[in-house]
N, C-alpha and C. Protein backbone atom coordinates (compact mmCIF):
# COMPACT_ATOMS: atom_id res chain seq x y z
N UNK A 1 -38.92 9.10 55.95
CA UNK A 1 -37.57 8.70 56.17
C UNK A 1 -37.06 7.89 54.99
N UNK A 2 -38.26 7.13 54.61
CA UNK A 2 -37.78 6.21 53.42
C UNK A 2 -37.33 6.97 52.08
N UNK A 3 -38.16 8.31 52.03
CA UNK A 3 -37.79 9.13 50.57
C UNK A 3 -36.48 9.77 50.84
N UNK A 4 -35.72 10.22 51.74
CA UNK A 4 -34.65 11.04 52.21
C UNK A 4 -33.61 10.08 51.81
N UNK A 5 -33.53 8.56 52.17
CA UNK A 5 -32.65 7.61 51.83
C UNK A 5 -32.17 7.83 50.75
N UNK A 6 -33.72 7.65 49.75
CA UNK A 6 -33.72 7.44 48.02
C UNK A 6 -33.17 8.60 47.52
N UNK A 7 -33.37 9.44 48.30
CA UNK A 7 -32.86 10.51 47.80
C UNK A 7 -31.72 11.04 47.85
N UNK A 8 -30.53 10.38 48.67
CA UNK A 8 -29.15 10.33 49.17
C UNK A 8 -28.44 9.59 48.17
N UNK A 9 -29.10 8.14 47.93
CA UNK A 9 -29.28 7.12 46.93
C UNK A 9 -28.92 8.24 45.47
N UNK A 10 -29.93 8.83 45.00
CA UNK A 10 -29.67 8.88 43.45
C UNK A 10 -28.65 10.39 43.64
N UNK A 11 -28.52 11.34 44.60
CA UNK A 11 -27.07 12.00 44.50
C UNK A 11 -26.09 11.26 44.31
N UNK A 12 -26.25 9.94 44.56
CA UNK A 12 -24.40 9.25 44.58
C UNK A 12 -24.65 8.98 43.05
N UNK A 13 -25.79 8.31 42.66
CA UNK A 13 -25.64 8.19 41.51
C UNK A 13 -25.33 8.99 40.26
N UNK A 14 -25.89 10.31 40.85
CA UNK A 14 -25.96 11.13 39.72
C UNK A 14 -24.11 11.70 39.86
N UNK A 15 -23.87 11.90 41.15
CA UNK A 15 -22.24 11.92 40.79
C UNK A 15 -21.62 11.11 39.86
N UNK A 16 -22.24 9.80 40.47
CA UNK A 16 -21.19 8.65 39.31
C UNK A 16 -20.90 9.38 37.86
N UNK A 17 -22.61 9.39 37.63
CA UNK A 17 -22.70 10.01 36.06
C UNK A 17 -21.96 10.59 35.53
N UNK A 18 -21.11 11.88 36.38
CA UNK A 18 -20.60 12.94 35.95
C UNK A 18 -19.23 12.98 35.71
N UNK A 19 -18.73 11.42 35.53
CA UNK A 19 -17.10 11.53 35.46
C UNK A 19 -17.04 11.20 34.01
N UNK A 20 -18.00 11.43 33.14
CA UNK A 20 -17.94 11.67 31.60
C UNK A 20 -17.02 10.63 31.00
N UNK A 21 -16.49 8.90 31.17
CA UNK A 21 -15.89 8.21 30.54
C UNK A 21 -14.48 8.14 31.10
N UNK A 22 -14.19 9.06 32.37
CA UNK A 22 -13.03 8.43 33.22
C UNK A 22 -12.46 7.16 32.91
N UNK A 23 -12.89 6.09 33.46
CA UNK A 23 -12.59 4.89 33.38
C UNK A 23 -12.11 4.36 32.24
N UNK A 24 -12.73 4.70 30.66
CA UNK A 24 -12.43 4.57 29.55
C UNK A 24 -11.07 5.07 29.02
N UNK A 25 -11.07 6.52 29.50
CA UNK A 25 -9.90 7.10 29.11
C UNK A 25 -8.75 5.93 29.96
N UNK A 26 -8.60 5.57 31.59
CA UNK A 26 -7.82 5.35 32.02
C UNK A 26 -7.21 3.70 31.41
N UNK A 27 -8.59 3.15 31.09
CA UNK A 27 -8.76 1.72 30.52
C UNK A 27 -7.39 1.96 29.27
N UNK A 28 -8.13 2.93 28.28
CA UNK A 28 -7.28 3.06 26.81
C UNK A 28 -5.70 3.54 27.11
N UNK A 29 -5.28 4.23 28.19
CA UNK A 29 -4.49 4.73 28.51
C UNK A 29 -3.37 3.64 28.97
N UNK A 30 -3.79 3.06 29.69
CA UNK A 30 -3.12 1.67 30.02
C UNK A 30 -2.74 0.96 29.04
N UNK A 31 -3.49 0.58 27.61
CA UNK A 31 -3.82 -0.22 26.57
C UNK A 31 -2.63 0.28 25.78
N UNK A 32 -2.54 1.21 25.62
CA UNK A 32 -1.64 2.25 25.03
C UNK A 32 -0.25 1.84 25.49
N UNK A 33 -0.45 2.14 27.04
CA UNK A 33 1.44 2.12 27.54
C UNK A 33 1.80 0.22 27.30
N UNK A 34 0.84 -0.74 27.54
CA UNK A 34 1.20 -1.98 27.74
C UNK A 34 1.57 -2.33 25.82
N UNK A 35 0.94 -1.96 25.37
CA UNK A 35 0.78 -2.01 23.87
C UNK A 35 3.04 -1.41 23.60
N UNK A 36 2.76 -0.31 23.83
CA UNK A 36 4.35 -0.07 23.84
C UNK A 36 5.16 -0.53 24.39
N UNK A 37 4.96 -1.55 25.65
CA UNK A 37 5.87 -2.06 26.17
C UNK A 37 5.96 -3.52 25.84
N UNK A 38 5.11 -3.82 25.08
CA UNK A 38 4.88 -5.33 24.06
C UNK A 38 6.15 -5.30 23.17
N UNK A 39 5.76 -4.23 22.55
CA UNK A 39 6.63 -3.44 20.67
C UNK A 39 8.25 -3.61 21.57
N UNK A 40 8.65 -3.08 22.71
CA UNK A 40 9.54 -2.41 22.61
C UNK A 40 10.39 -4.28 22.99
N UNK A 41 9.83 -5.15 24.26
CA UNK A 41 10.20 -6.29 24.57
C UNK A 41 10.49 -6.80 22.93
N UNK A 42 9.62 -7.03 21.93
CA UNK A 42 9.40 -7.90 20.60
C UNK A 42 10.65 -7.20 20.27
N UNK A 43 10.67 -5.85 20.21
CA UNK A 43 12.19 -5.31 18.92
C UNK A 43 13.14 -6.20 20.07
N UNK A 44 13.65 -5.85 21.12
CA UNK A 44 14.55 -6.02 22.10
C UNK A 44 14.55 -7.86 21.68
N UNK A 45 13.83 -8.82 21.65
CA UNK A 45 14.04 -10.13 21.45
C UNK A 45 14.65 -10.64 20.19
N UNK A 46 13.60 -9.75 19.08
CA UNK A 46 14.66 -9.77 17.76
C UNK A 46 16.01 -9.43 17.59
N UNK A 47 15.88 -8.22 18.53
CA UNK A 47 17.62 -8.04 18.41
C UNK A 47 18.71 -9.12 18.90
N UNK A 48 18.25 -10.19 20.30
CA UNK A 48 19.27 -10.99 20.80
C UNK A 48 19.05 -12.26 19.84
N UNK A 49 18.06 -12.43 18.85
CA UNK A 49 17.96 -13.74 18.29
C UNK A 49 19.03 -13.66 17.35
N UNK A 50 19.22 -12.19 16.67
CA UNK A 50 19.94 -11.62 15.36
C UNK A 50 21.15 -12.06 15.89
N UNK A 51 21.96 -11.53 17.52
CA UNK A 51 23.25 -11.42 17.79
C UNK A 51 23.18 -12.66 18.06
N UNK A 52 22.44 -13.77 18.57
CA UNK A 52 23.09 -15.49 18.67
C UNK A 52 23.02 -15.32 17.83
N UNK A 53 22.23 -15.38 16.27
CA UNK A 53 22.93 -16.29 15.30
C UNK A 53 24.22 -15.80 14.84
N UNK A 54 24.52 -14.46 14.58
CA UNK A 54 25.22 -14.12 14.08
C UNK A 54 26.41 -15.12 14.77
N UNK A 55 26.50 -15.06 16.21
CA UNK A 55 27.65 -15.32 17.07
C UNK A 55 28.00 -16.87 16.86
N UNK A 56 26.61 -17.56 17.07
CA UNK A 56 27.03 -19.12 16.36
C UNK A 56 27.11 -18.88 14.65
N UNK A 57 26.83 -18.40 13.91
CA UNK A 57 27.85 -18.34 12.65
C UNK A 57 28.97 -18.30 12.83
N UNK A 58 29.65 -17.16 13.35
CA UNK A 58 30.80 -17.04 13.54
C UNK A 58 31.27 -18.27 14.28
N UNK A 59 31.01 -19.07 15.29
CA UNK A 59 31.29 -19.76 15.95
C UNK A 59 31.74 -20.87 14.80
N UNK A 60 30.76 -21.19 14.12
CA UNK A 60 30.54 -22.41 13.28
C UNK A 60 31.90 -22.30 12.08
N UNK A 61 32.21 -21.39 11.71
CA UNK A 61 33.20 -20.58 10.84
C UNK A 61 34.80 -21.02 11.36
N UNK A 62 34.84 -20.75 12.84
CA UNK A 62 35.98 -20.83 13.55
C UNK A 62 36.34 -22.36 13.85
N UNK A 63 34.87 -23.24 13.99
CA UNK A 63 35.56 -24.50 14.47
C UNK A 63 35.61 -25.45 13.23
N UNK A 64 35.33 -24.42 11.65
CA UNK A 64 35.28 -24.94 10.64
C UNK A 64 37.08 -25.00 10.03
N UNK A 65 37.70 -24.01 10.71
CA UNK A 65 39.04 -23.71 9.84
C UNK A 65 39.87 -24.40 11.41
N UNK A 66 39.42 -24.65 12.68
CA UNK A 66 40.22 -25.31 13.10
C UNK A 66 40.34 -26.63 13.41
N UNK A 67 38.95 -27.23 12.53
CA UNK A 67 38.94 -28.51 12.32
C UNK A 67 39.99 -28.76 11.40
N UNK A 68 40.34 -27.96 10.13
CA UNK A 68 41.06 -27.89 9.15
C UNK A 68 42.62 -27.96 9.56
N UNK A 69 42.87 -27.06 10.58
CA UNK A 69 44.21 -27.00 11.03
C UNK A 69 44.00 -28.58 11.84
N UNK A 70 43.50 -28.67 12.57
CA UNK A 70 43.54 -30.38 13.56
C UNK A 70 43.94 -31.04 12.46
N UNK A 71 43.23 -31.07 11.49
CA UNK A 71 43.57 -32.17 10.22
C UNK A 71 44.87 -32.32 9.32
N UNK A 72 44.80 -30.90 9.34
CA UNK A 72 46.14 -30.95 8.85
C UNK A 72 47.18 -31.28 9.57
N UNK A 73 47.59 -31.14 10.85
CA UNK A 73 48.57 -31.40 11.70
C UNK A 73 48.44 -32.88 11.89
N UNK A 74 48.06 -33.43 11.46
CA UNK A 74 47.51 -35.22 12.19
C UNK A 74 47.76 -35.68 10.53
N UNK A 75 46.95 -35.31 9.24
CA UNK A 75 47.46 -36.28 8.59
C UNK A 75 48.86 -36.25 7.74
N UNK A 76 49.14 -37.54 8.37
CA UNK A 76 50.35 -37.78 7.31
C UNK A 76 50.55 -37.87 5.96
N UNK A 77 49.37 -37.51 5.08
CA UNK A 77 49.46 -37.73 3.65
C UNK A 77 49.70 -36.54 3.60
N UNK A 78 49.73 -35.20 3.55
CA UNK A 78 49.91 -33.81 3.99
C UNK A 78 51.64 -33.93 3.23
N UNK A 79 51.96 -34.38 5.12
CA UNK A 79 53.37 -34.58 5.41
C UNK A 79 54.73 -35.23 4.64
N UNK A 80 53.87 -36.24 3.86
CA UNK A 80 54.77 -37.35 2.85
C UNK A 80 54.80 -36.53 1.59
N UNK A 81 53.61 -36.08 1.16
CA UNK A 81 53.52 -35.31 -0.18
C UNK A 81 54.33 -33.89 -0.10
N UNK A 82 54.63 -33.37 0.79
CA UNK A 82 54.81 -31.46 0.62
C UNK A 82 56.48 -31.58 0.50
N UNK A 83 57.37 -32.04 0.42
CA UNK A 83 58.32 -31.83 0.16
C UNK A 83 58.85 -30.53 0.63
N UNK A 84 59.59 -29.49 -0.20
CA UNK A 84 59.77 -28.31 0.33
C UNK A 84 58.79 -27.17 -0.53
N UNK A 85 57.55 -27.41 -0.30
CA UNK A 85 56.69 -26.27 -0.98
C UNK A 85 55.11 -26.56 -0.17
N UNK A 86 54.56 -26.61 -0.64
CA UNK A 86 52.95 -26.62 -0.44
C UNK A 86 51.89 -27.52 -0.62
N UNK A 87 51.00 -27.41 0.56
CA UNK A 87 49.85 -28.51 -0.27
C UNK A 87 48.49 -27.54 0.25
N UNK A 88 47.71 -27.61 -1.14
CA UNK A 88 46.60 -26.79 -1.05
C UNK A 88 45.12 -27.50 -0.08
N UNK A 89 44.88 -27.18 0.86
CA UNK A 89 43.79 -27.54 1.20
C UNK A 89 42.62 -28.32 0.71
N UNK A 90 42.27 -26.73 0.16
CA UNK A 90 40.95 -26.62 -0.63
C UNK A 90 40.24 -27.74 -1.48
N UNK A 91 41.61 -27.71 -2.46
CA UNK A 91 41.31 -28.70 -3.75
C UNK A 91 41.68 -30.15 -3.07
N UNK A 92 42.88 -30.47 -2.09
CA UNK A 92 42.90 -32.54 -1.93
C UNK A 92 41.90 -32.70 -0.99
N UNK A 93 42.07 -31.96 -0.04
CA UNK A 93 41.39 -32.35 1.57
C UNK A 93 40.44 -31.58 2.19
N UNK A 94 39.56 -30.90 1.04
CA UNK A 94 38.45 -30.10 1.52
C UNK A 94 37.39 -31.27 1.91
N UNK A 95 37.57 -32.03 1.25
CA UNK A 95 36.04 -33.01 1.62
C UNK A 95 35.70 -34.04 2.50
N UNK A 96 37.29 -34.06 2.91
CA UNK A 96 37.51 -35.09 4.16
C UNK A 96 37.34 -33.99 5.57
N UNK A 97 37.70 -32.95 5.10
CA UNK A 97 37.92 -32.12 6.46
C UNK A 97 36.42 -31.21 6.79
N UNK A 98 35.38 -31.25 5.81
CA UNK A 98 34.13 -30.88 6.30
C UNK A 98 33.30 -32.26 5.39
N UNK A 99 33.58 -33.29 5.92
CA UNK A 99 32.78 -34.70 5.63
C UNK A 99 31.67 -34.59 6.34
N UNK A 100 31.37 -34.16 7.62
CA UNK A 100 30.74 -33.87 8.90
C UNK A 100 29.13 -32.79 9.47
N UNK A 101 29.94 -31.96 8.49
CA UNK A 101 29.36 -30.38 8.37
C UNK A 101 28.72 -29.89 7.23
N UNK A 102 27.28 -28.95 7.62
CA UNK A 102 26.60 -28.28 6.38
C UNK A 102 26.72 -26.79 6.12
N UNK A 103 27.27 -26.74 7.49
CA UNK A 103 26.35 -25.18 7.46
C UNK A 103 27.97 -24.13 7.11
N UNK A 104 29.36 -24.68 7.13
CA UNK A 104 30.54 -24.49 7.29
C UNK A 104 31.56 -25.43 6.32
N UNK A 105 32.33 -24.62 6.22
CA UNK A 105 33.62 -25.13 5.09
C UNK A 105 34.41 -23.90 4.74
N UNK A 106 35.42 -24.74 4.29
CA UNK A 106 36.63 -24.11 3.82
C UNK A 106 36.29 -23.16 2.54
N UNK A 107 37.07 -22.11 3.06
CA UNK A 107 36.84 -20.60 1.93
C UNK A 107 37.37 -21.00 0.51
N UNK A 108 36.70 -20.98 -0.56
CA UNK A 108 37.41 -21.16 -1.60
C UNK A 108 37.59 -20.02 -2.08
N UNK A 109 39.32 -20.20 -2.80
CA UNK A 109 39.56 -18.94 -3.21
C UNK A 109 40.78 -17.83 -2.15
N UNK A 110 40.76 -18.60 -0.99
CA UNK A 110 41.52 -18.15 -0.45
C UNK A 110 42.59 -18.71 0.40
N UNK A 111 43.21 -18.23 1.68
CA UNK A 111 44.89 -19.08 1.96
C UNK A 111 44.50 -20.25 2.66
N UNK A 112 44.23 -21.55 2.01
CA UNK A 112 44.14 -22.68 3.15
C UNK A 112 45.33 -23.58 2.33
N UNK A 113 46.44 -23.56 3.65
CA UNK A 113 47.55 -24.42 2.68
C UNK A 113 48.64 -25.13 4.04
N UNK A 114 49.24 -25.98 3.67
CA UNK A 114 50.27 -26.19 4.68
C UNK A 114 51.89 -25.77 4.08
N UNK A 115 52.50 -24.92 4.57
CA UNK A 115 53.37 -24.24 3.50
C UNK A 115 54.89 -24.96 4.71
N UNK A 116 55.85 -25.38 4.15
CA UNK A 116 56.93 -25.57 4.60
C UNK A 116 57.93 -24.00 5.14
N UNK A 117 58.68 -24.82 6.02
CA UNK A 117 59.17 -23.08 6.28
C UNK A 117 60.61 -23.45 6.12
N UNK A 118 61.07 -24.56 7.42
CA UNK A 118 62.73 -24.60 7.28
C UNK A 118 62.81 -25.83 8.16
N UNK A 119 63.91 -26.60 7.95
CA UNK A 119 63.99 -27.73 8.93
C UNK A 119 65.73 -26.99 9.84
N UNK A 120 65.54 -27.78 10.95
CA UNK A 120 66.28 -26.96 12.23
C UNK A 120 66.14 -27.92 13.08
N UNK A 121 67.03 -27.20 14.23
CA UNK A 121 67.04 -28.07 15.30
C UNK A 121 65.65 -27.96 16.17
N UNK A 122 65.95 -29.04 17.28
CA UNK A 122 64.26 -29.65 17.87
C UNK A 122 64.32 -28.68 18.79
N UNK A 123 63.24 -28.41 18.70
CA UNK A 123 62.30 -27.44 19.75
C UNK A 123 62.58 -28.07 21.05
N UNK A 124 62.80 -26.99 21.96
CA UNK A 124 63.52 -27.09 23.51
C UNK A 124 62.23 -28.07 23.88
N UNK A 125 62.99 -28.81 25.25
CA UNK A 125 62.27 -29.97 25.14
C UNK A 125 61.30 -31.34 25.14
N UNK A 126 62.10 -31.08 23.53
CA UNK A 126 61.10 -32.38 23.02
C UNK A 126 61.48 -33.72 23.51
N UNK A 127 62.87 -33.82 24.07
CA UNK A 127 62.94 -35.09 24.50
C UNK A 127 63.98 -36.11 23.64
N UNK A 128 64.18 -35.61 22.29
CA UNK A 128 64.75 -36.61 21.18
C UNK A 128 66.29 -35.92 21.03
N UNK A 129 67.03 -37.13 20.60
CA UNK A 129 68.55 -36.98 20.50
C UNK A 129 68.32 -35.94 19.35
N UNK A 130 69.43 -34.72 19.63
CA UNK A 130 69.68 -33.98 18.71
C UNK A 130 70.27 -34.69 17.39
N UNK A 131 71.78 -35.41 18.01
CA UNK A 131 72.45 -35.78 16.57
C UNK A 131 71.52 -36.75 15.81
N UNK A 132 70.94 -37.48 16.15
CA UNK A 132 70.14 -38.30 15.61
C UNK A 132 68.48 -37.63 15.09
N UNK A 133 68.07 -36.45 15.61
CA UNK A 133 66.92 -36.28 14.96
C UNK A 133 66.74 -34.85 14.81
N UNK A 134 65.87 -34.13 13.84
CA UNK A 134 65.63 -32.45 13.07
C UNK A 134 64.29 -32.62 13.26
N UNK A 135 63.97 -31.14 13.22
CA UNK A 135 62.37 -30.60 12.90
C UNK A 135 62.56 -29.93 11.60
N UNK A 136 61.36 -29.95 11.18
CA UNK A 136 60.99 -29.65 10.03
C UNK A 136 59.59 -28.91 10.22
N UNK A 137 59.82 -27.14 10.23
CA UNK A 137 59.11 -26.82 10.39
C UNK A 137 57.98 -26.43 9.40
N UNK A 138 56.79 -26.15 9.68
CA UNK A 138 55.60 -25.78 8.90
C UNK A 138 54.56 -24.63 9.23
N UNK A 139 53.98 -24.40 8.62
CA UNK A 139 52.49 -23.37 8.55
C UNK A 139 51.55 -23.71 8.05
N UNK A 140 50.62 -24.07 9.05
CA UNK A 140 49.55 -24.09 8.66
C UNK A 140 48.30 -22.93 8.42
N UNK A 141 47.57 -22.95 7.49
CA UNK A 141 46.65 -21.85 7.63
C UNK A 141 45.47 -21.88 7.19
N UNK A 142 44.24 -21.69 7.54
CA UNK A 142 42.77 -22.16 7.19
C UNK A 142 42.13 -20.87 7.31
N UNK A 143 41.20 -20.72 6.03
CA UNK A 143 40.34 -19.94 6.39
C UNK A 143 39.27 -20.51 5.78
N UNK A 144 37.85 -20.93 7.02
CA UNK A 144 36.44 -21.33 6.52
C UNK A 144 35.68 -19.83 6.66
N UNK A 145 34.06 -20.57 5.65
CA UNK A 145 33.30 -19.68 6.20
C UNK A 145 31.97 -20.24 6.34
N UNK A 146 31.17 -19.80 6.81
CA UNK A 146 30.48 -20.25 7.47
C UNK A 146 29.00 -19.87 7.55
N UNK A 147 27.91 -20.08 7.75
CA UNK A 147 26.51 -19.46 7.59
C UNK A 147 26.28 -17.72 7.59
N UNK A 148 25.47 -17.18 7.28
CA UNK A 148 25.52 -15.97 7.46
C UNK A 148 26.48 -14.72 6.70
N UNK A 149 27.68 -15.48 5.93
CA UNK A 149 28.92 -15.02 5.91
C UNK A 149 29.73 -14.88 6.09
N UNK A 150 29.98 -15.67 7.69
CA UNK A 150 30.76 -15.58 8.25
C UNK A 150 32.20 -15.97 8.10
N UNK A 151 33.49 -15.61 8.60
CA UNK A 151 34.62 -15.94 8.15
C UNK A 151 35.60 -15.86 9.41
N UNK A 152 36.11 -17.15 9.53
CA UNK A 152 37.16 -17.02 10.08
C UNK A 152 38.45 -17.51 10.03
N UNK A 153 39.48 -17.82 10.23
CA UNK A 153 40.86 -17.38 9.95
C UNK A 153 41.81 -18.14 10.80
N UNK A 154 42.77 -19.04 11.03
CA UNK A 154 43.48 -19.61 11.89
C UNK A 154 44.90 -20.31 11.73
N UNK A 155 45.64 -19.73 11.85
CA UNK A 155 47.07 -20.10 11.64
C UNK A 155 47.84 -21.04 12.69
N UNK A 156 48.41 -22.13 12.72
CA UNK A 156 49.26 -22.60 13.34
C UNK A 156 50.65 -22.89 13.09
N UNK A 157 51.74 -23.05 13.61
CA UNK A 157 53.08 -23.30 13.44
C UNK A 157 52.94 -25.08 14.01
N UNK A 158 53.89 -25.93 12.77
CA UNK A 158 53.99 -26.95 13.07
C UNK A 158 55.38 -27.70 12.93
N UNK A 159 55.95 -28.27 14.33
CA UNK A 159 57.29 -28.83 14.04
C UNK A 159 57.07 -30.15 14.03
N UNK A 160 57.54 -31.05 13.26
CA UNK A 160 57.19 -32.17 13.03
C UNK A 160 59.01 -32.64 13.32
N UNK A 161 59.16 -33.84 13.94
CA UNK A 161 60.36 -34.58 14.40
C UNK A 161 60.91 -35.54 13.27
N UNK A 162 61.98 -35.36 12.98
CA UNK A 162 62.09 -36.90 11.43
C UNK A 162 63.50 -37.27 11.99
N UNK A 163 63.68 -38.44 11.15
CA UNK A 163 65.20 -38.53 11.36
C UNK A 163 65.73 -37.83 10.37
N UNK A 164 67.55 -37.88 10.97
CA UNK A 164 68.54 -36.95 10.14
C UNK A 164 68.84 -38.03 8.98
């Protein structure tokens, strides 16, 4: 009875034998698909690191030329100096207006200016006696750029109140 056992015994075994590296193949097979699905996650992560930066460049670009416009609309040395023509950004008030910042600044070489347009009556309302007070309107315009290359662009209209 005891040899019939043993002998039931090494048929299972000798089946085992006969699956010639099954397990191996299925092992490498796995190794394979997880291996590609490593590659494909890694490209897919590089790609969203590429589009934030790009997007905070750009970002950095935009709050570089509308720091420029804020500045310009607020200072009054701008305002006292421009008479009826222009004041260039770039060259008086580039260094006050990115004092702050490394990675961003004003485009040299291109339109950053506060340009006069026309003085007129006050913008509906403002609140101030007509006969007694005019606007004097303006344009502002900034273009920074910013890490990466980035560039951006920002125009404002400015009425400023004076007396007549």
């Amino acid at each position: 009875m005891k040899d019939v056992r043993c002998f039931r015994c090494l048929r299972c075994f000798d089946r085992c034998r006969e699956q010639n590296g099954a397990a191996l193949i299925i092992a490498l097979s796995m190794l394979a698909i997880l291996s590609l699905l490593g590659t494909i996650v890694l490209n897919s992560t590089h790609a969203e690191l590429s589009i934030a930066s790009n997007y905070r460049a750009g970002q950095q670009a935009f709050y570089a030329a509308e720091r420029a416009v804020e500045y310009s609309m607020t200072s009054e040395t701008i305002y006292s100096t421009i008479g009826e023509g222009s004041v260039d950004l770039v060259d008086d008030h580039a260094a006050v207006i990115a004092a702050d910042t490394t990675n961003s600044g004003l485009k040299e070489g291109e339109l950053c200016r506060v340009s006069y347009l026309a003085s007129g009556s006050l913008p509906p309302g403002s609140g101030f006696d007509p006969t007694r007070f005019q606007a004097r309107y303006y344009i502002v315009s900034a273009t920074s750029e910013g890490a990466l290359g980035a560039t951006a662009r920002v125009e404002a209209q400015v009425a400023r109140v004076v007396p007549r």
